[in-house]
Protein backbone atom coordinates (compact mmCIF):
# COMPACT_ATOMS: atom_id res chain seq x y z
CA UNK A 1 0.00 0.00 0.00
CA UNK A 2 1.23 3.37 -1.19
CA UNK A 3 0.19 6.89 -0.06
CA UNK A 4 -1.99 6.99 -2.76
CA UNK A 5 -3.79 3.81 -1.74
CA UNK A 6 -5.38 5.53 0.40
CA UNK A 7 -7.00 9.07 1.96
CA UNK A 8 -5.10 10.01 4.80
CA UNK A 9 -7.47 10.70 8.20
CA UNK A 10 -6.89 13.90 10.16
CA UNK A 11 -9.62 12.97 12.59
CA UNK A 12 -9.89 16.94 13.93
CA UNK A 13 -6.21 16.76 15.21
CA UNK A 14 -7.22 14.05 18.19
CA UNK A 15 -4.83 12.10 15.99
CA UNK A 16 -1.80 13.55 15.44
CA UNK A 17 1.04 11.78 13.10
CA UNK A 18 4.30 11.41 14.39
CA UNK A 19 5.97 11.25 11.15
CA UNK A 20 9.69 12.04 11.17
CA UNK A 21 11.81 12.87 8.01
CA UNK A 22 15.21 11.96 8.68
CA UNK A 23 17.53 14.35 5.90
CA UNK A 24 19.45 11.33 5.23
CA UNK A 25 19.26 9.08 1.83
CA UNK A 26 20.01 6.06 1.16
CA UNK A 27 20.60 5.18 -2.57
CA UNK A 28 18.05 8.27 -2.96
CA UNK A 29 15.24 6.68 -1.11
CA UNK A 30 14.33 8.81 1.81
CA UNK A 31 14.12 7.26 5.55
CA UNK A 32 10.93 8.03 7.79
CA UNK A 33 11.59 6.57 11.19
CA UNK A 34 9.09 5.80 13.50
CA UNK A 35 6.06 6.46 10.94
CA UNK A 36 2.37 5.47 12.11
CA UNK A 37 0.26 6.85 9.26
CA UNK A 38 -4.39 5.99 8.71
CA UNK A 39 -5.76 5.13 5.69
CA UNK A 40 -9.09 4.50 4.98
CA UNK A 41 -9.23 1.74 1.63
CA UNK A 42 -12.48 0.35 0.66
CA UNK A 43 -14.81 1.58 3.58
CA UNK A 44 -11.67 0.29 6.60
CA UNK A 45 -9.73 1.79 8.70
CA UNK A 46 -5.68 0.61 8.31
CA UNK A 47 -3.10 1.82 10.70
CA UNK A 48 0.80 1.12 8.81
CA UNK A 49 4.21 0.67 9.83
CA UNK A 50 6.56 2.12 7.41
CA UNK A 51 10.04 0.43 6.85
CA UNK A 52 11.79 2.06 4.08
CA UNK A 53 15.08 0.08 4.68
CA UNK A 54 13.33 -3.59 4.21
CA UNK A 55 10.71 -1.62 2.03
CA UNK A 56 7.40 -3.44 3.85
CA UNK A 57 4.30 -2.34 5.35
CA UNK A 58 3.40 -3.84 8.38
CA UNK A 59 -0.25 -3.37 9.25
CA UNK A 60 -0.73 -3.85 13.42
CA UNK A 61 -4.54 -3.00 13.91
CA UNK A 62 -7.80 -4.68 13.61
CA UNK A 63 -10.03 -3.54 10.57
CA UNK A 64 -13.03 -1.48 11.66
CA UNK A 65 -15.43 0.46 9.48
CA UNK A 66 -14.24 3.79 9.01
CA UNK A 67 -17.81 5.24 9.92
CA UNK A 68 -17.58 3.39 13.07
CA UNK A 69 -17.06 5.93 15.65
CA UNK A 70 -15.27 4.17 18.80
CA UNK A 71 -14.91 5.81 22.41
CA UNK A 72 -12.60 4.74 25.02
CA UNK A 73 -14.04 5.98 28.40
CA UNK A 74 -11.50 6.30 31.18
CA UNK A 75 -12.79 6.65 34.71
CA UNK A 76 -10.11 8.65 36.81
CA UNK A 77 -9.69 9.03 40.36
CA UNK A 78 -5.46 9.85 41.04
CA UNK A 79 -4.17 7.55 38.51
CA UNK A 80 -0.87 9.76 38.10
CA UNK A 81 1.08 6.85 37.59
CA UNK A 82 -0.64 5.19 35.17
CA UNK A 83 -2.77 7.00 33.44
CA UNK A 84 -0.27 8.43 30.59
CA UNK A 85 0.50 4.31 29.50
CA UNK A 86 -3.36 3.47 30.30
CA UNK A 87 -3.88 6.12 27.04
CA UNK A 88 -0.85 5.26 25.12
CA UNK A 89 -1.79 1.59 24.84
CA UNK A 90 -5.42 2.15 23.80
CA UNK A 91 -4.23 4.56 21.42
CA UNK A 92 -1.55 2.29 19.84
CA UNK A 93 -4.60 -0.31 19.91
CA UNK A 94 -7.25 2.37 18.53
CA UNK A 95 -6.02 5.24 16.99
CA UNK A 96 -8.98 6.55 15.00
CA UNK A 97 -11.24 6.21 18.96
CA UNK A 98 -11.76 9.49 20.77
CA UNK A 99 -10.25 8.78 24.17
CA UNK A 100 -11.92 10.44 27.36
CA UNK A 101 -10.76 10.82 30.37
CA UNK A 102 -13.33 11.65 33.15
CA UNK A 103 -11.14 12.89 36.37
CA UNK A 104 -13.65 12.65 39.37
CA UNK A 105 -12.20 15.18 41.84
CA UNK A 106 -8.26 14.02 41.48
CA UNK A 107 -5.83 15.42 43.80
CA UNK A 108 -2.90 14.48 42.09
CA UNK A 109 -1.61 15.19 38.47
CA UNK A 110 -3.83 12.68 36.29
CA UNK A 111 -6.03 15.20 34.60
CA UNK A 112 -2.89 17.38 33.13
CA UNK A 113 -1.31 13.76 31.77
CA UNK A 114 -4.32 12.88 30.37
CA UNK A 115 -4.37 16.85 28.92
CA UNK A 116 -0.76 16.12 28.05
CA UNK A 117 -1.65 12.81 25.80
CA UNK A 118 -4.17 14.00 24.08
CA UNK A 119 -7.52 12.97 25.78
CA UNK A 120 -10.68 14.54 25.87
CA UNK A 121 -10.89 15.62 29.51
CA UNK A 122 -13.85 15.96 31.44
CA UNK A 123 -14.71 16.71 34.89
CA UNK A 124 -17.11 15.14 37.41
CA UNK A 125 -17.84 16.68 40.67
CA UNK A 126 -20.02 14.01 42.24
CA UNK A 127 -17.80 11.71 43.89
CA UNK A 128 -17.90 8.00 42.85
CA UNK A 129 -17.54 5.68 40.25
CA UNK A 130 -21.09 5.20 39.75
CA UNK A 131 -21.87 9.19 38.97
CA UNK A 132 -18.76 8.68 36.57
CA UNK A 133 -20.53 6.09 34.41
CA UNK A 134 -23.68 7.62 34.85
CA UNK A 135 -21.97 11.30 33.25
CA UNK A 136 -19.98 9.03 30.27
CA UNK A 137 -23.14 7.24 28.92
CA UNK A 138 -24.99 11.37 29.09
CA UNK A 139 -22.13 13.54 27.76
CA UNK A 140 -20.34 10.94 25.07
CA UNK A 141 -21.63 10.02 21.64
CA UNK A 142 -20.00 6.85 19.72
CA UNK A 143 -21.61 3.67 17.95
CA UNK A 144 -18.90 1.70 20.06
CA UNK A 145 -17.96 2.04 23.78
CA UNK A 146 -15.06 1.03 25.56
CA UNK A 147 -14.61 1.44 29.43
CA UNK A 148 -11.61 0.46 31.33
CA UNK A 149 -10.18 1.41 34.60
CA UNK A 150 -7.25 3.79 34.76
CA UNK A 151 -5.18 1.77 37.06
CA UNK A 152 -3.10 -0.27 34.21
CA UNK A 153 -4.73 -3.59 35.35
CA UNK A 154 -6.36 -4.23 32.11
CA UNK A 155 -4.62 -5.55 29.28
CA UNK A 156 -5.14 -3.15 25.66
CA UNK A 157 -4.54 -5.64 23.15
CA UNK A 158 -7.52 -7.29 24.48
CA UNK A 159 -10.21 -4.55 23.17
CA UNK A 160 -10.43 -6.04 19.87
CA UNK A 161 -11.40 -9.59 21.31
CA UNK A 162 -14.17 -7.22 23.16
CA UNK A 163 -15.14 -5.37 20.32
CA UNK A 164 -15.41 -7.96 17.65
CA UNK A 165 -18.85 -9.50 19.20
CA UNK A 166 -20.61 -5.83 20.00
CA UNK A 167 -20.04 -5.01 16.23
CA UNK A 168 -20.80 -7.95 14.81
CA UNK A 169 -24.37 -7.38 16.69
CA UNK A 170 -23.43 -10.92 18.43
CA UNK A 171 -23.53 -8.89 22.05
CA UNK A 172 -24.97 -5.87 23.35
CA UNK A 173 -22.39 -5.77 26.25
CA UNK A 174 -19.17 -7.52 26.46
CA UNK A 175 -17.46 -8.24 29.65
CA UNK A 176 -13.94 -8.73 30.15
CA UNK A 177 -13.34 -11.27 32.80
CA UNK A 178 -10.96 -11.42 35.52
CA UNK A 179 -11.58 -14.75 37.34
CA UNK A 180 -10.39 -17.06 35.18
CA UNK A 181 -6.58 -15.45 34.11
CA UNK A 182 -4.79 -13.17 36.54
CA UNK A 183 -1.25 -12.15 37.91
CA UNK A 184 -0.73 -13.62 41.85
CA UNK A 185 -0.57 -10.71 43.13
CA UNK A 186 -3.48 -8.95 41.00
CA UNK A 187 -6.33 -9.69 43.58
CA UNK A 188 -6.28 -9.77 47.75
CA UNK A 189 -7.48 -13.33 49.01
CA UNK A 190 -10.62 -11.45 50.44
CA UNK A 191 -11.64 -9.51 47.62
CA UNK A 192 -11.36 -12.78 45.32
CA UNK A 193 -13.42 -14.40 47.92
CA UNK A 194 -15.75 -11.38 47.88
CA UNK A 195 -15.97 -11.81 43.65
CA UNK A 196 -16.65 -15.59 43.86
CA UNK A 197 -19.83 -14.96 46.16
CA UNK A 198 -21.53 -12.10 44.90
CA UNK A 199 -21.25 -14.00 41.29
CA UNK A 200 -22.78 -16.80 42.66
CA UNK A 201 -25.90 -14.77 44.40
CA UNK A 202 -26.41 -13.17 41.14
CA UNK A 203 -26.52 -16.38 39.49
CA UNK A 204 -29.14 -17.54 42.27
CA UNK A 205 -30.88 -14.82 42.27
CA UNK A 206 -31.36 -13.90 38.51
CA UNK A 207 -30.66 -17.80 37.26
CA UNK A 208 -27.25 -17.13 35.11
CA UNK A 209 -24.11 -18.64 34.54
CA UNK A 210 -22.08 -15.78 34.85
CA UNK A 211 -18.42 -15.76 35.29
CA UNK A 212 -17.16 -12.20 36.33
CA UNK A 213 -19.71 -8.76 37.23
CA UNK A 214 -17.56 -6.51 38.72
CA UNK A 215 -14.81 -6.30 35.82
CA UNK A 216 -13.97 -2.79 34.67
CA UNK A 217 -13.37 -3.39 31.60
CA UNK A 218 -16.15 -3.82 29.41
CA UNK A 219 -17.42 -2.65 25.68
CA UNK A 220 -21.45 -1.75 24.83
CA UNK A 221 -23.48 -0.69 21.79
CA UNK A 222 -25.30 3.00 21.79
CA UNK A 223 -28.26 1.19 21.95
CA UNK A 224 -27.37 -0.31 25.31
CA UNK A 225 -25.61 2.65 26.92
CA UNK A 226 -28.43 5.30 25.96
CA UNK A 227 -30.98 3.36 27.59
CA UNK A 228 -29.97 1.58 30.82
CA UNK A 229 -31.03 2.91 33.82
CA UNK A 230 -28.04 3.48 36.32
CA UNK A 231 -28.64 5.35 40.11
CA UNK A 232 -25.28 3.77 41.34
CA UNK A 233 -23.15 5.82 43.12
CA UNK A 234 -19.48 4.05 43.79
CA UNK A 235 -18.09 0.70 42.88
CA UNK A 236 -20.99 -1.39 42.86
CA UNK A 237 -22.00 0.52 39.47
CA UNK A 238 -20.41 -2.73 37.52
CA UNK A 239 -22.78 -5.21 39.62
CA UNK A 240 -25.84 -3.11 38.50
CA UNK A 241 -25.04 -3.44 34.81
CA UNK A 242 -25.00 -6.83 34.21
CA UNK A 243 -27.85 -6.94 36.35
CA UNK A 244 -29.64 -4.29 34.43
CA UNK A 245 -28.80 -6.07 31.00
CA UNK A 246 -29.93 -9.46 32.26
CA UNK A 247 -33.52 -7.66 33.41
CA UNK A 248 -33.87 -6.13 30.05
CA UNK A 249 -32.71 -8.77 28.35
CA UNK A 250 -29.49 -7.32 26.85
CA UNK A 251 -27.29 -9.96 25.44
CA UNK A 252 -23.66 -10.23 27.23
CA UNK A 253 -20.69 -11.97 26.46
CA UNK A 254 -17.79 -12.27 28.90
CA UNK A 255 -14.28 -12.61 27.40
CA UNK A 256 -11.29 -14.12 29.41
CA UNK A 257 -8.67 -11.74 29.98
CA UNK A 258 -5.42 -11.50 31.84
CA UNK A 259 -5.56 -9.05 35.13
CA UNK A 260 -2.19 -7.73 35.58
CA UNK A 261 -1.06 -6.45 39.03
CA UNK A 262 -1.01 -3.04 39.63
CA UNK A 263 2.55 -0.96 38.67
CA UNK A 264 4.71 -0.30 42.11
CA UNK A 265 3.35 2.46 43.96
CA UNK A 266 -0.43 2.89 42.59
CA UNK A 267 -3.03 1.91 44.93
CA UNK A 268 -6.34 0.59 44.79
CA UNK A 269 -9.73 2.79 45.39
CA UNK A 270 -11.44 -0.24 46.65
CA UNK A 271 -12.60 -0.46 50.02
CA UNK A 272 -13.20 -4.61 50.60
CA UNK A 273 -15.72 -4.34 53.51
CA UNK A 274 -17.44 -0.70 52.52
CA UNK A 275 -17.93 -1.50 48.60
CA UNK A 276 -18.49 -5.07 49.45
CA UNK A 277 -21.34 -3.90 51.81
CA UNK A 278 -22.57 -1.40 49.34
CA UNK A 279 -22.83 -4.26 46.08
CA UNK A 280 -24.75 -6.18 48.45
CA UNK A 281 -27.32 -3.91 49.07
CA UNK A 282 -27.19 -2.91 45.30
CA UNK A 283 -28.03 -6.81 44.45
CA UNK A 284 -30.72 -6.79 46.96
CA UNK A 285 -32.31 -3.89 45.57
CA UNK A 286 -32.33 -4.68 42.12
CA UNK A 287 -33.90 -8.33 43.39
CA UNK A 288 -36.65 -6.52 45.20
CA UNK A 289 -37.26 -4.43 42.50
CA UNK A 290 -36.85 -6.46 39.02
CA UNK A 291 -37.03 -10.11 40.82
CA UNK A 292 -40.02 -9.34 43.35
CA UNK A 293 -41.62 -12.77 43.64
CA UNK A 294 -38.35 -13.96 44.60
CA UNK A 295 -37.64 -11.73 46.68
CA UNK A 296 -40.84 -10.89 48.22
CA UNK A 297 -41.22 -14.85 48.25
CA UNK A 298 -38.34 -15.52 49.92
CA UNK A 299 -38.89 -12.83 52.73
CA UNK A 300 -42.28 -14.90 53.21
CA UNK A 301 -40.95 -18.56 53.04
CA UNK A 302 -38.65 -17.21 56.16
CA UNK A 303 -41.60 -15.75 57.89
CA UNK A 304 -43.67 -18.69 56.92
CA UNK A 305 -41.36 -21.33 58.59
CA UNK A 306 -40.41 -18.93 61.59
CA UNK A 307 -44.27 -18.61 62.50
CA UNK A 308 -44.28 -22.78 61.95
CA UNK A 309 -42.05 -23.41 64.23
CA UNK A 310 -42.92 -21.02 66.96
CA UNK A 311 -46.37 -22.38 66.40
CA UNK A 312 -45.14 -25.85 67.23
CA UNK A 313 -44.42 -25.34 70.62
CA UNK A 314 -48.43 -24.27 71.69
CA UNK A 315 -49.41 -27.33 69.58
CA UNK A 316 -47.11 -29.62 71.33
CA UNK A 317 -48.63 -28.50 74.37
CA UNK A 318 -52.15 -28.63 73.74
CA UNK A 319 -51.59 -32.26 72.85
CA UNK A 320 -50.08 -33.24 75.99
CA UNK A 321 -51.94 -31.25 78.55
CA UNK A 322 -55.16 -29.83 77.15
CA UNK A 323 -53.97 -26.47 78.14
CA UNK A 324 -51.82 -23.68 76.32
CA UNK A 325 -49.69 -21.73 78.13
CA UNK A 326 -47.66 -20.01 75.70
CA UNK A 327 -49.92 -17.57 74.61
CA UNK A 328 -47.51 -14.81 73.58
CA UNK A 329 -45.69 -17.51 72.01
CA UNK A 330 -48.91 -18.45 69.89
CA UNK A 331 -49.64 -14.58 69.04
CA UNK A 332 -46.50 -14.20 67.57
CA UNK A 333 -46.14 -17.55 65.55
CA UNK A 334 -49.82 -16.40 64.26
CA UNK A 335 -48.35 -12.82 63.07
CA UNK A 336 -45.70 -14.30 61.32
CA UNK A 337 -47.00 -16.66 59.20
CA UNK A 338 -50.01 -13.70 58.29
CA UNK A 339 -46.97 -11.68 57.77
CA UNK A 340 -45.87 -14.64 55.38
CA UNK A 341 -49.28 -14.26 53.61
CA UNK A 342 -48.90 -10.78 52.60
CA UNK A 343 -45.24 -10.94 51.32
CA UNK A 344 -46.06 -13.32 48.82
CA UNK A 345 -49.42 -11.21 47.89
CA UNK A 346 -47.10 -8.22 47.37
CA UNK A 347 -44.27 -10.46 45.19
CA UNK A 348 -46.80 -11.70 42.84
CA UNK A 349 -48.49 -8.11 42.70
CA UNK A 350 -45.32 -6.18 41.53
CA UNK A 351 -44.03 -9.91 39.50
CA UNK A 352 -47.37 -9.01 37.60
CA UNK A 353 -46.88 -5.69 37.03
CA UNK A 354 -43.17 -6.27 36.07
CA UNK A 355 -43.73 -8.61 33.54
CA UNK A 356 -46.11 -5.63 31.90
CA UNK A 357 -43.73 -2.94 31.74
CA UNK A 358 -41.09 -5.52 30.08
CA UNK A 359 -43.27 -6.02 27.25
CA UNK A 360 -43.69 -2.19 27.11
CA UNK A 361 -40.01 -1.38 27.09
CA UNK A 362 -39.50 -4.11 24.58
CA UNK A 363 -42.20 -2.46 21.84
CA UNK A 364 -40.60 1.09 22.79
CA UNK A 365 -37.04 -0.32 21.97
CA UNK A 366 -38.53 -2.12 18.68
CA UNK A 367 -39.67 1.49 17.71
């Protein structure tokens, strides 16, 4: 391929070619060193490697249509130390994709690197992860999404193994997943613990097979960031999308990737106990909400067999002696299991009304 293969891609200067023209020759051929330069050639986007002393072309990106318009979204919280390479490698990986960078109240230098590389820059003043996501899905407009954390943990060359099902239509969400491939030293014992089990509640609870929810590295369609709901605040934002896609019946995908440790002196924003505490409460939410006959059901199956076996104990005694004694004992046994009665009114109630507004968000999304 030849510079007139082509049409060379400005890409309003987020792109910038760093083509330099060495005044040397060699038997009259002129040397470019280090020269990265876009075509587009029937309808995709090429990124090539010059060599003008072996005289090849080495082409090191994935094809993509060049109407395709790809966003890498960067939450940032004092990611000085690795937020420059964090850019540089999704760059090298996709170098037509606007990169932003949304710095939620950092303390340290991350939003002038960022500045300094080229991102798009944005601020967030409501603390957390959650109103982070919540302001990328708003404020940014692609046809392809990528979000990773800023801490370096996530591998770039993996994006195109992410990207390949959401634009072949084959996913609506794809999740990179940690679980399966990671560095020793990548997770604490506790927090890998802490994955394991709230994988397995969700997979209870909303009957899945899921492998990994709280990954931070994950790629969507527009279709599926413009209309989730999110009202996360912190960390447990990455429970409540998978969640949210299994309710409305987004397809997902999860894609093994390698977790790397973080670099020396970068520290994780994760508190184990406080964000473990919070995803919790974020699963049991969504269940009351979007699973109520299970949850609401479950709530009355404990009541039911509390009141059952407090009940036992007046019964037991009537039997033997004619006589019951245990009169509080009775009252309460009595309440509980009424108690039991009215949960599972209420979870098939809202499990009716649920499955009503599905079918209504499923003709509004067909439209």
């Amino acid at each position: 391929m030849s510079s007139t293969a082509g049409n060379r891609i400005d890409n309003n200067g987020r792109w910038r070619q760093k083509l330099q023209l060495a005044h040397e020759w060699c038997p009259g051929i002129p040397v470019y060193l280090n020269a990265q330069v876009l075509y587009t050639f029937q309808n995709l986007v090429f990124i090539c490697d010059y060599h003008v002393f072996s005289g090849t072309i080495i082409i090191n990106l994935s094809m993509y249509p060049s109407e395709t318009k790809i966003a890498v979204l960067i939450p940032c919280y004092n990611e000085e130390i690795t937020i420059g390479k964090v850019i540089d490698d999704f760059r090298k990986e996709l170098p037509t994709a606007d990169i932003y960078v949304f710095d939620n109240n950092s303390t340290d230098k991350s939003a002038q690197i960022a500045k300094e590389k080229g991102a798009i820059v944005v601020k967030e003043p409501k603390q957390g992860k959650g109103f982070v996501v919540v302001s990328m899905f708003q404020k940014v407009e692609a046809d392809i999404f990528v979000m990773v954390d800023g801490d370096d943990t996530y591998p770039a060359e993996s994006v195109h193994e992410l990207i390949k099902p959401v634009l072949n239509q084959d996913a609506d969400m794809t999740v990179g997943t940690r679980l399966a491939k990671y560095k020793s030293k990548a997770f604490k014992p506790l927090n890998l613990l802490g994955n394991f089990l709230v994988v397995a509640l969700v997979n209870w609870i909303f009957d899945n097979r899921l492998k990994d929810i709280m990954s931070g590295y994950r790629v969507f369609n527009r279709d599926f960031v413009k209309n989730i709901p999110l009202d996360s605040r912190g960390f447990e934002v990455e429970t409540q999308l998978v969640i949210q896609s299994l309710y409305y019946q987004y397809k997902t995908l999860e894609v093994e990737i390698e977790l790397r440790q973080r670099p020396e002196g970068s520290s994780s924003k994760l508190n184990t106990i406080r964000d473990g505490i919070r995803v919790l409460l974020t699963i049991a939410n969504i269940a009351k909400a979007y699973r109520p006959l299970f949850f609401f059901g479950t709530l009355g199956i404990l009541f039911l067999f509390s009141g059952l076996g407090l009940g036992l104990i007046p019964i037991v005694e009537f039997f033997k002696t004619g006589l019951v004694t245990h009169f509080p004992t009775a009252i309460l046994a009595t309440g509980l299991v009424l108690v039991s009665t009215v949960f599972f009114a209420i979870g098939l109630i809202l499990d009716s009304i649920n499955f009503r507004m599905r079918e209504i968000i499923q003709i509004i999304r067909k439209h």
